[in-house]
Protein backbone atom coordinates (compact mmCIF):
# COMPACT_ATOMS: atom_id res chain seq x y z
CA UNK A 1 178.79 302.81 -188.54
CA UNK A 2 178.45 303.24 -192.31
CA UNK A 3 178.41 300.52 -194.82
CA UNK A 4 181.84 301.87 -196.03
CA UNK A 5 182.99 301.42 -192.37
CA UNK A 6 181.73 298.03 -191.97
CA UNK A 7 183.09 296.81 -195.35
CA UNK A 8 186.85 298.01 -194.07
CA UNK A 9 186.44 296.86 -191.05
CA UNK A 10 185.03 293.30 -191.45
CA UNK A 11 188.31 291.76 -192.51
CA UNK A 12 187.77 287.85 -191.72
CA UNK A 13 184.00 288.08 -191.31
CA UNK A 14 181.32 287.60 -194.06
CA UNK A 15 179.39 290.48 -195.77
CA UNK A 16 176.73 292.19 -193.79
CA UNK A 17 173.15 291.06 -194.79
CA UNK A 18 174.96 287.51 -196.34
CA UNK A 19 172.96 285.66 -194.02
CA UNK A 20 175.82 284.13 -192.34
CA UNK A 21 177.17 284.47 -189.12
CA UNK A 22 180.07 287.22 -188.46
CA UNK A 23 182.67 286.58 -187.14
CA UNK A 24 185.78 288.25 -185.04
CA UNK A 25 188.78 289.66 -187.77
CA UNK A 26 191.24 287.66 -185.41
CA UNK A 27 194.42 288.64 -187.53
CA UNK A 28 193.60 291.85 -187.10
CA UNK A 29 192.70 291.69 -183.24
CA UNK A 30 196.04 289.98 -182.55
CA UNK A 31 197.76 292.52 -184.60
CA UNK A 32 196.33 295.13 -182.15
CA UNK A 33 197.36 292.52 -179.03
CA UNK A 34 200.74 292.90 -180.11
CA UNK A 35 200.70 297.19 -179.99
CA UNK A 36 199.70 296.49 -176.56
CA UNK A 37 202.45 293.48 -176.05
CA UNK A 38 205.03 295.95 -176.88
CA UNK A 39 204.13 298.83 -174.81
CA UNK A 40 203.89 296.86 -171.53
CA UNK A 41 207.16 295.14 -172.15
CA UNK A 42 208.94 298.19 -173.07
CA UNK A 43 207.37 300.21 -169.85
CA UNK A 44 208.26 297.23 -167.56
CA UNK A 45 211.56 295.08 -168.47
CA UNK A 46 213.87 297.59 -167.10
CA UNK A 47 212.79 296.38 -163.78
CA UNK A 48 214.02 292.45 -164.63
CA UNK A 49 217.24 294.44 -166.01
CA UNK A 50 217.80 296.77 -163.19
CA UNK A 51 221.00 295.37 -162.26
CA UNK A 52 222.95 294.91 -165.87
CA UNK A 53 221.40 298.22 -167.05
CA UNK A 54 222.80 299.92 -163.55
CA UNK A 55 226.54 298.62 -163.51
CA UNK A 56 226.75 299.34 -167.63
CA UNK A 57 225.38 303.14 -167.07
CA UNK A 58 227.37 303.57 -164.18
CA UNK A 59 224.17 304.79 -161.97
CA UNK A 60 222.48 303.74 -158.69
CA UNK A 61 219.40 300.83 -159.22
CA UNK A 62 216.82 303.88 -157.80
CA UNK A 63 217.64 306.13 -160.96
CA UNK A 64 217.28 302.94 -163.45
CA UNK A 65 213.95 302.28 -161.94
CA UNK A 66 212.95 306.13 -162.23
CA UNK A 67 212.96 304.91 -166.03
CA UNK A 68 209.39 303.76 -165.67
CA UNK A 69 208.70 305.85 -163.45
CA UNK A 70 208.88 308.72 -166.27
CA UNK A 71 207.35 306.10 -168.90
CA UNK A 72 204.28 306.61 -167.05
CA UNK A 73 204.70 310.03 -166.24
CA UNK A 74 204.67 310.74 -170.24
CA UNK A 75 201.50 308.16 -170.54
CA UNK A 76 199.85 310.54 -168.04
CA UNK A 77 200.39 314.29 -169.14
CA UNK A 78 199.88 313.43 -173.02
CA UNK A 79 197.28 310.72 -173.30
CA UNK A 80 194.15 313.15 -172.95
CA UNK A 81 195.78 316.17 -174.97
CA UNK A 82 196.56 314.40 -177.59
CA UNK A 83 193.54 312.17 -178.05
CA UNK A 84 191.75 315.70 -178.31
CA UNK A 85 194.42 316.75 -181.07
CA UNK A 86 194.37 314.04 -182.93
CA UNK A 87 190.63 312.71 -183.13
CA UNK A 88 190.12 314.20 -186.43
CA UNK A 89 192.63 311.68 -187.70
CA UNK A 90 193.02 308.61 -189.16
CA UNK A 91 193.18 306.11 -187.12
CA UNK A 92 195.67 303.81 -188.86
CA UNK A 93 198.53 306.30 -189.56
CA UNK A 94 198.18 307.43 -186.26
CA UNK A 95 199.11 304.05 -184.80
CA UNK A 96 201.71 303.54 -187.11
CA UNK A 97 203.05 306.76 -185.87
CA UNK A 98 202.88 305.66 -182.31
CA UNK A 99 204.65 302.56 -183.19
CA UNK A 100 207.10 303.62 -185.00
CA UNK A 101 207.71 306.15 -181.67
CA UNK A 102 208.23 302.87 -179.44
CA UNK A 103 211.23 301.90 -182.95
CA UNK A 104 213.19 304.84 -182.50
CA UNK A 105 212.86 305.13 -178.49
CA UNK A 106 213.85 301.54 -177.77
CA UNK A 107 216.62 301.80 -180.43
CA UNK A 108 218.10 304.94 -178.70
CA UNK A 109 217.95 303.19 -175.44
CA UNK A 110 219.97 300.42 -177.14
CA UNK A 111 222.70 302.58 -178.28
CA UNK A 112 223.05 305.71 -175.79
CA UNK A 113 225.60 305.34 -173.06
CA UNK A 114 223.83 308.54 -171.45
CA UNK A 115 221.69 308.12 -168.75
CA UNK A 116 219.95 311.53 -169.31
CA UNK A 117 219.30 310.58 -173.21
CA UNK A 118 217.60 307.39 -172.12
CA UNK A 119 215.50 308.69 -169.97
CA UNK A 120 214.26 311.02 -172.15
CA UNK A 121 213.71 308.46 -174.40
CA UNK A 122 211.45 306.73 -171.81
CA UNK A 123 209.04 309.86 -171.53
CA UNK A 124 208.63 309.25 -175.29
CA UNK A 125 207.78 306.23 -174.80
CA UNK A 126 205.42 306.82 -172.69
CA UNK A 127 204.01 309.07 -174.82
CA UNK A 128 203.73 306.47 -177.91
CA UNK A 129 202.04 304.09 -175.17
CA UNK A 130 199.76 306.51 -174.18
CA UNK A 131 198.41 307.11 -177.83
CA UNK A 132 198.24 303.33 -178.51
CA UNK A 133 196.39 302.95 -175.36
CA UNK A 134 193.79 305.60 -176.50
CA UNK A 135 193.17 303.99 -179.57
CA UNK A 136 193.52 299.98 -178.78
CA UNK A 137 189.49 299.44 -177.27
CA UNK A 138 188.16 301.78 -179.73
CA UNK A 139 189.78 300.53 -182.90
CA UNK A 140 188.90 296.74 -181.70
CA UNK A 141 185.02 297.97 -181.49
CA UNK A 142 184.81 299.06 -184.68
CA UNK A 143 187.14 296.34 -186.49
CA UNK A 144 184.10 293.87 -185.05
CA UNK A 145 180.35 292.68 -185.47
CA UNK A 146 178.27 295.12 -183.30
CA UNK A 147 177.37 291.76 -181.05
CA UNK A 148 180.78 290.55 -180.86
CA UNK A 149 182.36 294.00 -179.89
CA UNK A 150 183.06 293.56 -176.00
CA UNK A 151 184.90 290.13 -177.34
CA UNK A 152 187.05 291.91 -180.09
CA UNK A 153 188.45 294.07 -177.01
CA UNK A 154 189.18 290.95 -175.21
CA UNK A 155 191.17 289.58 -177.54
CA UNK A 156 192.92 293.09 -178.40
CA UNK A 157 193.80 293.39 -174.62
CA UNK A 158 195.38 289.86 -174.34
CA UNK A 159 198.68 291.23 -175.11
CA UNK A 160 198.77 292.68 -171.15
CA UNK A 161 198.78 288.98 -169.64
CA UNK A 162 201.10 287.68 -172.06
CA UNK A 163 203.93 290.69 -171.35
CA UNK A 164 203.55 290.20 -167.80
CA UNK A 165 203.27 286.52 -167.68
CA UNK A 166 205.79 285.71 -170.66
CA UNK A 167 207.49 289.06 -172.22
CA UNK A 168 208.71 289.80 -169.06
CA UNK A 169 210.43 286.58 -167.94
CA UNK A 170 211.54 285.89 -171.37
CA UNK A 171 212.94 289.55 -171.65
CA UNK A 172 215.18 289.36 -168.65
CA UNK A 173 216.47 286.11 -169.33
CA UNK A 174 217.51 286.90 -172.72
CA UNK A 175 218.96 290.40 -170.96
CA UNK A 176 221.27 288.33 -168.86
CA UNK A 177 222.30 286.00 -171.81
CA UNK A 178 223.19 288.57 -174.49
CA UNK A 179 223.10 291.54 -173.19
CA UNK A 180 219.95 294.34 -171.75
CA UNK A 181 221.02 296.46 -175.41
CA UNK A 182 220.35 293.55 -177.33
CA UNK A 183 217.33 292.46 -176.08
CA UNK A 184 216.30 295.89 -176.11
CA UNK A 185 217.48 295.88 -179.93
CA UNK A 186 215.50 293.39 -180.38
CA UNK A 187 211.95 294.86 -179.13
CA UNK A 188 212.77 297.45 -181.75
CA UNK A 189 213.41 295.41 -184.33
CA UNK A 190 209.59 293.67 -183.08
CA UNK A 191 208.46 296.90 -183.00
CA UNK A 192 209.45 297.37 -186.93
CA UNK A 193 207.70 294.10 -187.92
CA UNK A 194 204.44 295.29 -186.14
CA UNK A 195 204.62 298.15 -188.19
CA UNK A 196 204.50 295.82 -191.47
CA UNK A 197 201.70 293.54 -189.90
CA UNK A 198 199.54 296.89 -189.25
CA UNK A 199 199.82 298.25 -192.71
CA UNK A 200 198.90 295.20 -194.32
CA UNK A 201 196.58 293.41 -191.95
CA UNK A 202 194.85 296.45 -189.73
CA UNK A 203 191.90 298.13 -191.93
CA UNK A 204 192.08 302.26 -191.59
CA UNK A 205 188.69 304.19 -190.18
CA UNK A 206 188.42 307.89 -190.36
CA UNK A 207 188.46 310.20 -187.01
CA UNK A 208 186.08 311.66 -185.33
CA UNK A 209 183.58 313.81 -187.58
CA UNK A 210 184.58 317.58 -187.11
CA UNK A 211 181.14 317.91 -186.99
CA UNK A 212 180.83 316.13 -183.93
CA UNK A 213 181.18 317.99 -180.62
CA UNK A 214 184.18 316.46 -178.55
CA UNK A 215 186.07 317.18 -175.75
CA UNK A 216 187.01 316.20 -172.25
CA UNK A 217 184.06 318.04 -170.50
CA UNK A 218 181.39 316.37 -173.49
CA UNK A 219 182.62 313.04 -172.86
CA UNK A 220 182.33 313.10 -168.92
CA UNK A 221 179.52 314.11 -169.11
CA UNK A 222 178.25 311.32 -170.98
CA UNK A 223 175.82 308.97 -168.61
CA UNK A 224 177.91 306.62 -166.63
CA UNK A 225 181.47 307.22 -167.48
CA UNK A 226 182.28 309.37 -164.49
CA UNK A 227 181.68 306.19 -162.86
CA UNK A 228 183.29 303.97 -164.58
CA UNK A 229 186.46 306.08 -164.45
CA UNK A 230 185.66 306.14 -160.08
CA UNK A 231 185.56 301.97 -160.49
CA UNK A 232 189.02 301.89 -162.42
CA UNK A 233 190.88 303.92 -160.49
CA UNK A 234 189.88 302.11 -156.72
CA UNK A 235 189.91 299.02 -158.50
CA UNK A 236 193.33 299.42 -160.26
CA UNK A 237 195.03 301.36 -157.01
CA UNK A 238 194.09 298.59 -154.94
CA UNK A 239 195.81 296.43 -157.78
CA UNK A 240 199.06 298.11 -157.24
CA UNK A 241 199.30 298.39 -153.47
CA UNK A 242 199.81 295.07 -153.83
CA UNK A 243 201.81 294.35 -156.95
CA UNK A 244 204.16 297.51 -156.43
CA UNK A 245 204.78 295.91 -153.03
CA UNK A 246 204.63 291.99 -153.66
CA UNK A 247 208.59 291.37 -152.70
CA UNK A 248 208.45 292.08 -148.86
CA UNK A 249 205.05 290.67 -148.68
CA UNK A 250 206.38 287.50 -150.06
CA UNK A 251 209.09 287.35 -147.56
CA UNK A 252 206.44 287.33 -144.47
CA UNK A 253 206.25 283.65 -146.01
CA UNK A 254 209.60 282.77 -146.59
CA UNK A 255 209.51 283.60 -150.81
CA UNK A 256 211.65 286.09 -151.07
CA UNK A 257 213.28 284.61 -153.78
CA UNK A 258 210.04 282.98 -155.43
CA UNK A 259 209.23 286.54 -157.13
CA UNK A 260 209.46 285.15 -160.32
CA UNK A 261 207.15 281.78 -159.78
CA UNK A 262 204.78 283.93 -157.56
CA UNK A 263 204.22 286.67 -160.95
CA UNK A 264 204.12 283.76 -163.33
CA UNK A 265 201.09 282.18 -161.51
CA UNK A 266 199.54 285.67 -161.42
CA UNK A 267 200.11 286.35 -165.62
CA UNK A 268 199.22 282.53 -166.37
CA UNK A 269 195.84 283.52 -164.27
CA UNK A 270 195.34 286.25 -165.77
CA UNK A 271 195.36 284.84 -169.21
CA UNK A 272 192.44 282.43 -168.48
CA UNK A 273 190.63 285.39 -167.21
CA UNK A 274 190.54 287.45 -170.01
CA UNK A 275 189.41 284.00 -171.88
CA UNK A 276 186.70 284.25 -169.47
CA UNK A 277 185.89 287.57 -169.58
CA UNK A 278 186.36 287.01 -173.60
CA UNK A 279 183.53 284.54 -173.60
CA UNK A 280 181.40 286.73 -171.74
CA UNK A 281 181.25 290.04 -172.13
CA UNK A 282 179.22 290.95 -174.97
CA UNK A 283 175.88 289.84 -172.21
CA UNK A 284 177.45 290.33 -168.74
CA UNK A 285 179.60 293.37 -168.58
CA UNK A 286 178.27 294.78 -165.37
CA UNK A 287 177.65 291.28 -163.50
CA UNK A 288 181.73 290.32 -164.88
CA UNK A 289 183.18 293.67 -162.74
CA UNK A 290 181.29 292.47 -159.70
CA UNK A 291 182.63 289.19 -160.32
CA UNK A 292 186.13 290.26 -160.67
CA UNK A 293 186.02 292.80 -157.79
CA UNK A 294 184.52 289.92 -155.33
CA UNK A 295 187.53 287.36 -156.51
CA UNK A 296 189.96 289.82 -156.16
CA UNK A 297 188.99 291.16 -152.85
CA UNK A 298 188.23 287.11 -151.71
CA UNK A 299 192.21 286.69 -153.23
CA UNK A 300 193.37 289.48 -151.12
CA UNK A 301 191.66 288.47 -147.52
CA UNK A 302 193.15 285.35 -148.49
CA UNK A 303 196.46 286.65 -148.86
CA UNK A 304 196.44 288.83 -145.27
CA UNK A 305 195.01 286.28 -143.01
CA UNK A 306 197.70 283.03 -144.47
CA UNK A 307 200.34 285.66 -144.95
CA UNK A 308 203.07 283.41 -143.68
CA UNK A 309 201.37 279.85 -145.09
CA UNK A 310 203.13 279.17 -149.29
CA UNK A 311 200.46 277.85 -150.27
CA UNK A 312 197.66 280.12 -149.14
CA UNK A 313 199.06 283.27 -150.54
CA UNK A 314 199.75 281.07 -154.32
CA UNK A 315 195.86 280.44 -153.84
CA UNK A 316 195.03 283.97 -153.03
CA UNK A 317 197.72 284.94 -156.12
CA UNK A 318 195.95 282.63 -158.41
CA UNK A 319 192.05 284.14 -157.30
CA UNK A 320 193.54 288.18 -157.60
CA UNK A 321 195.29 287.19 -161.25
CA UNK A 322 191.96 285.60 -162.71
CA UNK A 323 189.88 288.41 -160.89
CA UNK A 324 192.60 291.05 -162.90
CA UNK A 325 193.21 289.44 -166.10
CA UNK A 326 190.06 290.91 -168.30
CA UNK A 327 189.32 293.93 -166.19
CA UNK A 328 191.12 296.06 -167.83
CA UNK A 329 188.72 295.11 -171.02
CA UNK A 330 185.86 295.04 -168.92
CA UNK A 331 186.73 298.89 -167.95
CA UNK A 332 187.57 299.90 -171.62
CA UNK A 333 184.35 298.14 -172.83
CA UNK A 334 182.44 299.95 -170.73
CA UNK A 335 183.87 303.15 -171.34
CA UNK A 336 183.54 302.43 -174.79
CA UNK A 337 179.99 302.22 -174.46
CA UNK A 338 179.32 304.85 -172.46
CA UNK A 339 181.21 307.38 -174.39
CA UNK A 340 179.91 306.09 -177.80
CA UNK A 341 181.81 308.37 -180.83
CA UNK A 342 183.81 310.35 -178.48
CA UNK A 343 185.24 306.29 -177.19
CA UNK A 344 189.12 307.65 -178.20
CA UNK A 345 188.71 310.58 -175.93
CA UNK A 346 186.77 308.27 -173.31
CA UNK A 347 189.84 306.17 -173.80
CA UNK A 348 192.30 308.54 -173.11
CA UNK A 349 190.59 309.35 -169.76
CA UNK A 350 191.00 305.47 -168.43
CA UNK A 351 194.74 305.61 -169.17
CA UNK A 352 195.45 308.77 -167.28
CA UNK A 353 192.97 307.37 -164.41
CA UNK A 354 195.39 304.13 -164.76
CA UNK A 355 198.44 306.13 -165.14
CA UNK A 356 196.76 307.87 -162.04
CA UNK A 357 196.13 304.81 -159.99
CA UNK A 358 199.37 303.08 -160.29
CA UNK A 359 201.60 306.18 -159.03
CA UNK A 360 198.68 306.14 -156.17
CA UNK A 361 199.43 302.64 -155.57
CA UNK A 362 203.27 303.26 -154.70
CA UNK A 363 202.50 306.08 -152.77
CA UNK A 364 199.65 304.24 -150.42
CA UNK A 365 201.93 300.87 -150.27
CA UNK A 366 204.66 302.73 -149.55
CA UNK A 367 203.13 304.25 -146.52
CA UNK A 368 201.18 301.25 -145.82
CA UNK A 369 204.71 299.59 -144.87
CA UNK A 370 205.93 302.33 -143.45
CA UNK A 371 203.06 302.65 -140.72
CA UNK A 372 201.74 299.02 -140.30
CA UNK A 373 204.13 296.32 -142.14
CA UNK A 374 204.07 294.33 -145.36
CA UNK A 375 201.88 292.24 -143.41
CA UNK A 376 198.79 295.21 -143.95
CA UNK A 377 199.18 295.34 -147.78
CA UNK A 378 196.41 293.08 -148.67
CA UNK A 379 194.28 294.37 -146.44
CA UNK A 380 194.53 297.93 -147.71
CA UNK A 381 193.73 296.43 -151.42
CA UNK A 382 190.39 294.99 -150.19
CA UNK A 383 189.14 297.69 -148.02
CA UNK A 384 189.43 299.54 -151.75
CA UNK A 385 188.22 297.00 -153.03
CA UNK A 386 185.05 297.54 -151.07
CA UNK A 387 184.63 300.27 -151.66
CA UNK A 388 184.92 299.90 -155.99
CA UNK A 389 182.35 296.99 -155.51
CA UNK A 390 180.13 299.80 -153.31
CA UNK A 391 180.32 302.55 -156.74
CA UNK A 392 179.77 299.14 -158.81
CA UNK A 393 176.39 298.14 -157.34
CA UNK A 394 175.27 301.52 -156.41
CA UNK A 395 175.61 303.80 -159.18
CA UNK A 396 177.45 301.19 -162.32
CA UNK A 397 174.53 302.53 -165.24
CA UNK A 398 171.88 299.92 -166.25
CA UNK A 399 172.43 301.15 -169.32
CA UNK A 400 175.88 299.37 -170.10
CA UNK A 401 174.29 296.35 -171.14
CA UNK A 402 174.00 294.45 -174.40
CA UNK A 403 170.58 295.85 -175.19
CA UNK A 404 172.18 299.20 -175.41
CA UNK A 405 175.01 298.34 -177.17
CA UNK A 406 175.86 300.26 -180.63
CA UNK A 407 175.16 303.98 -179.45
């Protein structure tokens, strides 16, 4: 990184060479926490407004919740073409562009009484969110002290835990008090704001170099990424057999109707393990996925042999939650590293490996039910889960460690 970069980037932290420590641009980080905030609310609160949004556009609950379905479909087909397109740009108006995509969507899904418009409107979304995505790990990295990188990302992926474990809940209550076009109103009217915070708090960094070399096939075959991308995927389709499914596995126990306190104990987990993985990860990146991957797969033999005991399958909610909170920044990190300038295109290949995953997940929970019962769900999640911590220990590169961080 030049000094130029380092001088834009170092917002809160003191000069380079001052003889002070450095420290983490915070503002800035949280800014970026937010762009992520926003996308996960907006791809998920249709399913804690399923009902209201149903009976007001006159169509069946299985078409409103095709509405994230196509979020993530447009996440998927656009995140790798376009980081490729737009890598030679700067990074700042590009994520004020991608924003200001999730303004005008979420307003047009306030206003439209057309099913068809809306979900249109989704895909677009999706495609924003699939841009921001791209951009979020990378533009932490470089906004931060080389040591204090893998914590910058942290922080930047800390909006995830808080949609899920507050956005969410708070989104469909205020749905069923004013109304799901208000409170969708009023994530565009967030969205706005962000776009103020970004221009004035969020330093700019030039894309890639067009003298660089880039592409898909030149950042796969960078050493270790391949693998990484193997580890998400298992790790994050074992993830959503689970999740996707969590309802009728609940009601083995009785908690049919404890959906809601059974995801709040997951989100509120999560958070204090993304402050964990926070703390950590600029020294133990590779021993922090075999941590999480051990907890999570400990969580989920937990949850299949109490499946009818409350308070065994809260305990095995609480372990998968902390085991899930910071992956997702321990996979970006990671990739990050392994991908070094080409990280935005390295980026763009985690979401569509996520994007990949989670459609996976419905599809192997679905016939997991189908075949065995609700009963076999978390039992499917840690036989994948054996097999991620399997890629993990055999092949996760030695060289994704802090003594090689900076490439």
């Amino acid at each position: 990184m030049s000094d130029v970069d380092l001088a834009a980037c170092d917002v809160t932290s003191d000069a380079v060479g001052s003889g002070r420590p450095q420290r983490l641009p915070v503002a800035g980080l949280l800014v970026l926490a937010t762009c992520g905030f926003i996308t996960i609310l907006t791809e998920v609160l249709p399913a804690g407004l399923l009902t209201q949004m149903s009976g007001d556009l006159g169509v069946s609950e299985a078409l409103i919740g095709q509405f994230m379905t196509t979020y993530a479909i447009g996440s998927l087909l656009v995140a790798i073409p376009l980081a490729i397109v737009t890598r030679h740009w700067r990074r700042r108006p590009l994520l004020l562009l991608s924003i200001a995509g999730f303004v005008v969507v979420n307003t047009i899904t306030a206003v439209s009484t057309r099913y068809p418009v809306i979900l249109v409107a989704r895909f677009l979304a999706g495609v924003s969110a699939g841009v921001i995505w791209a951009l979020l790990a990378g533009y932490a990295a470089r906004m931060a002290p080389p040591h204090l990188r893998g914590r910058a990302i942290a922080v930047a992926m800390v909006g995830t835990p808080l949609a899920l474990s507050i956005g969410i809940p708070v989104g469909t209550w205020l749905g069923a008090s004013v109304g799901w076009r208000m409170t969708f109103g009023a994530l565009s009217a967030l969205a706005l704001a962000l776009t103020i915070c970004v221009r004035w708090i969020v330093p700019d960094f030039a894309g890639q170099s067009s003298s660089k070399s880039g592409g898909v096939v030149a950042t796969l075959r960078r050493r270790g990424l391949k693998t990484v991308l193997v580890a998400t995927f298992l790790y994050v389709l074992a993830h959503n057999v689970l999740y996707t499914y969590i309802a009728p596995f609940l009601a083995l126990s009785g908690n049919a109707n404890r959906v809601d306190a059974v995801l709040l104990v997951f989100g509120l987990t999560a958070l204090v393990g993304i402050g964990v993985v926070g703390l950590m990860i600029d020294s133990r990146l590779r021993q922090l996925q075999i941590a999480s991957t051990l907890l999570f797969a400990f969580g989920a033999v937990l949850m299949g042999v109490a499946a009818y005991q409350t308070v065994m399958v809260f305990a095995g909610v609480a372990m998968w939650g902390l085991a899930f909170g910071g992956v997702a920044t321990v996979f970006q990190t990671a990739a990050a590293e392994a991908a070094g300038e080409l990280g935005d295109i390295a980026q763009s290949l985690i979401v569509t490996v996520w994007n990949l995953a989670i459609a996976g997940g419905g599809i192997l929970g679905a016939m997991t039910i189908t075949s065995v019962g609700p009963g076999a769900l978390p039992w499917s999640a840690a036989g994948l889960l054996v097999i991620t911590l399997s890629v993990v220990l055999g092949t996760w590169p030695r060289a994704l460690r802090r003594g090689n961080r900076g490439a």
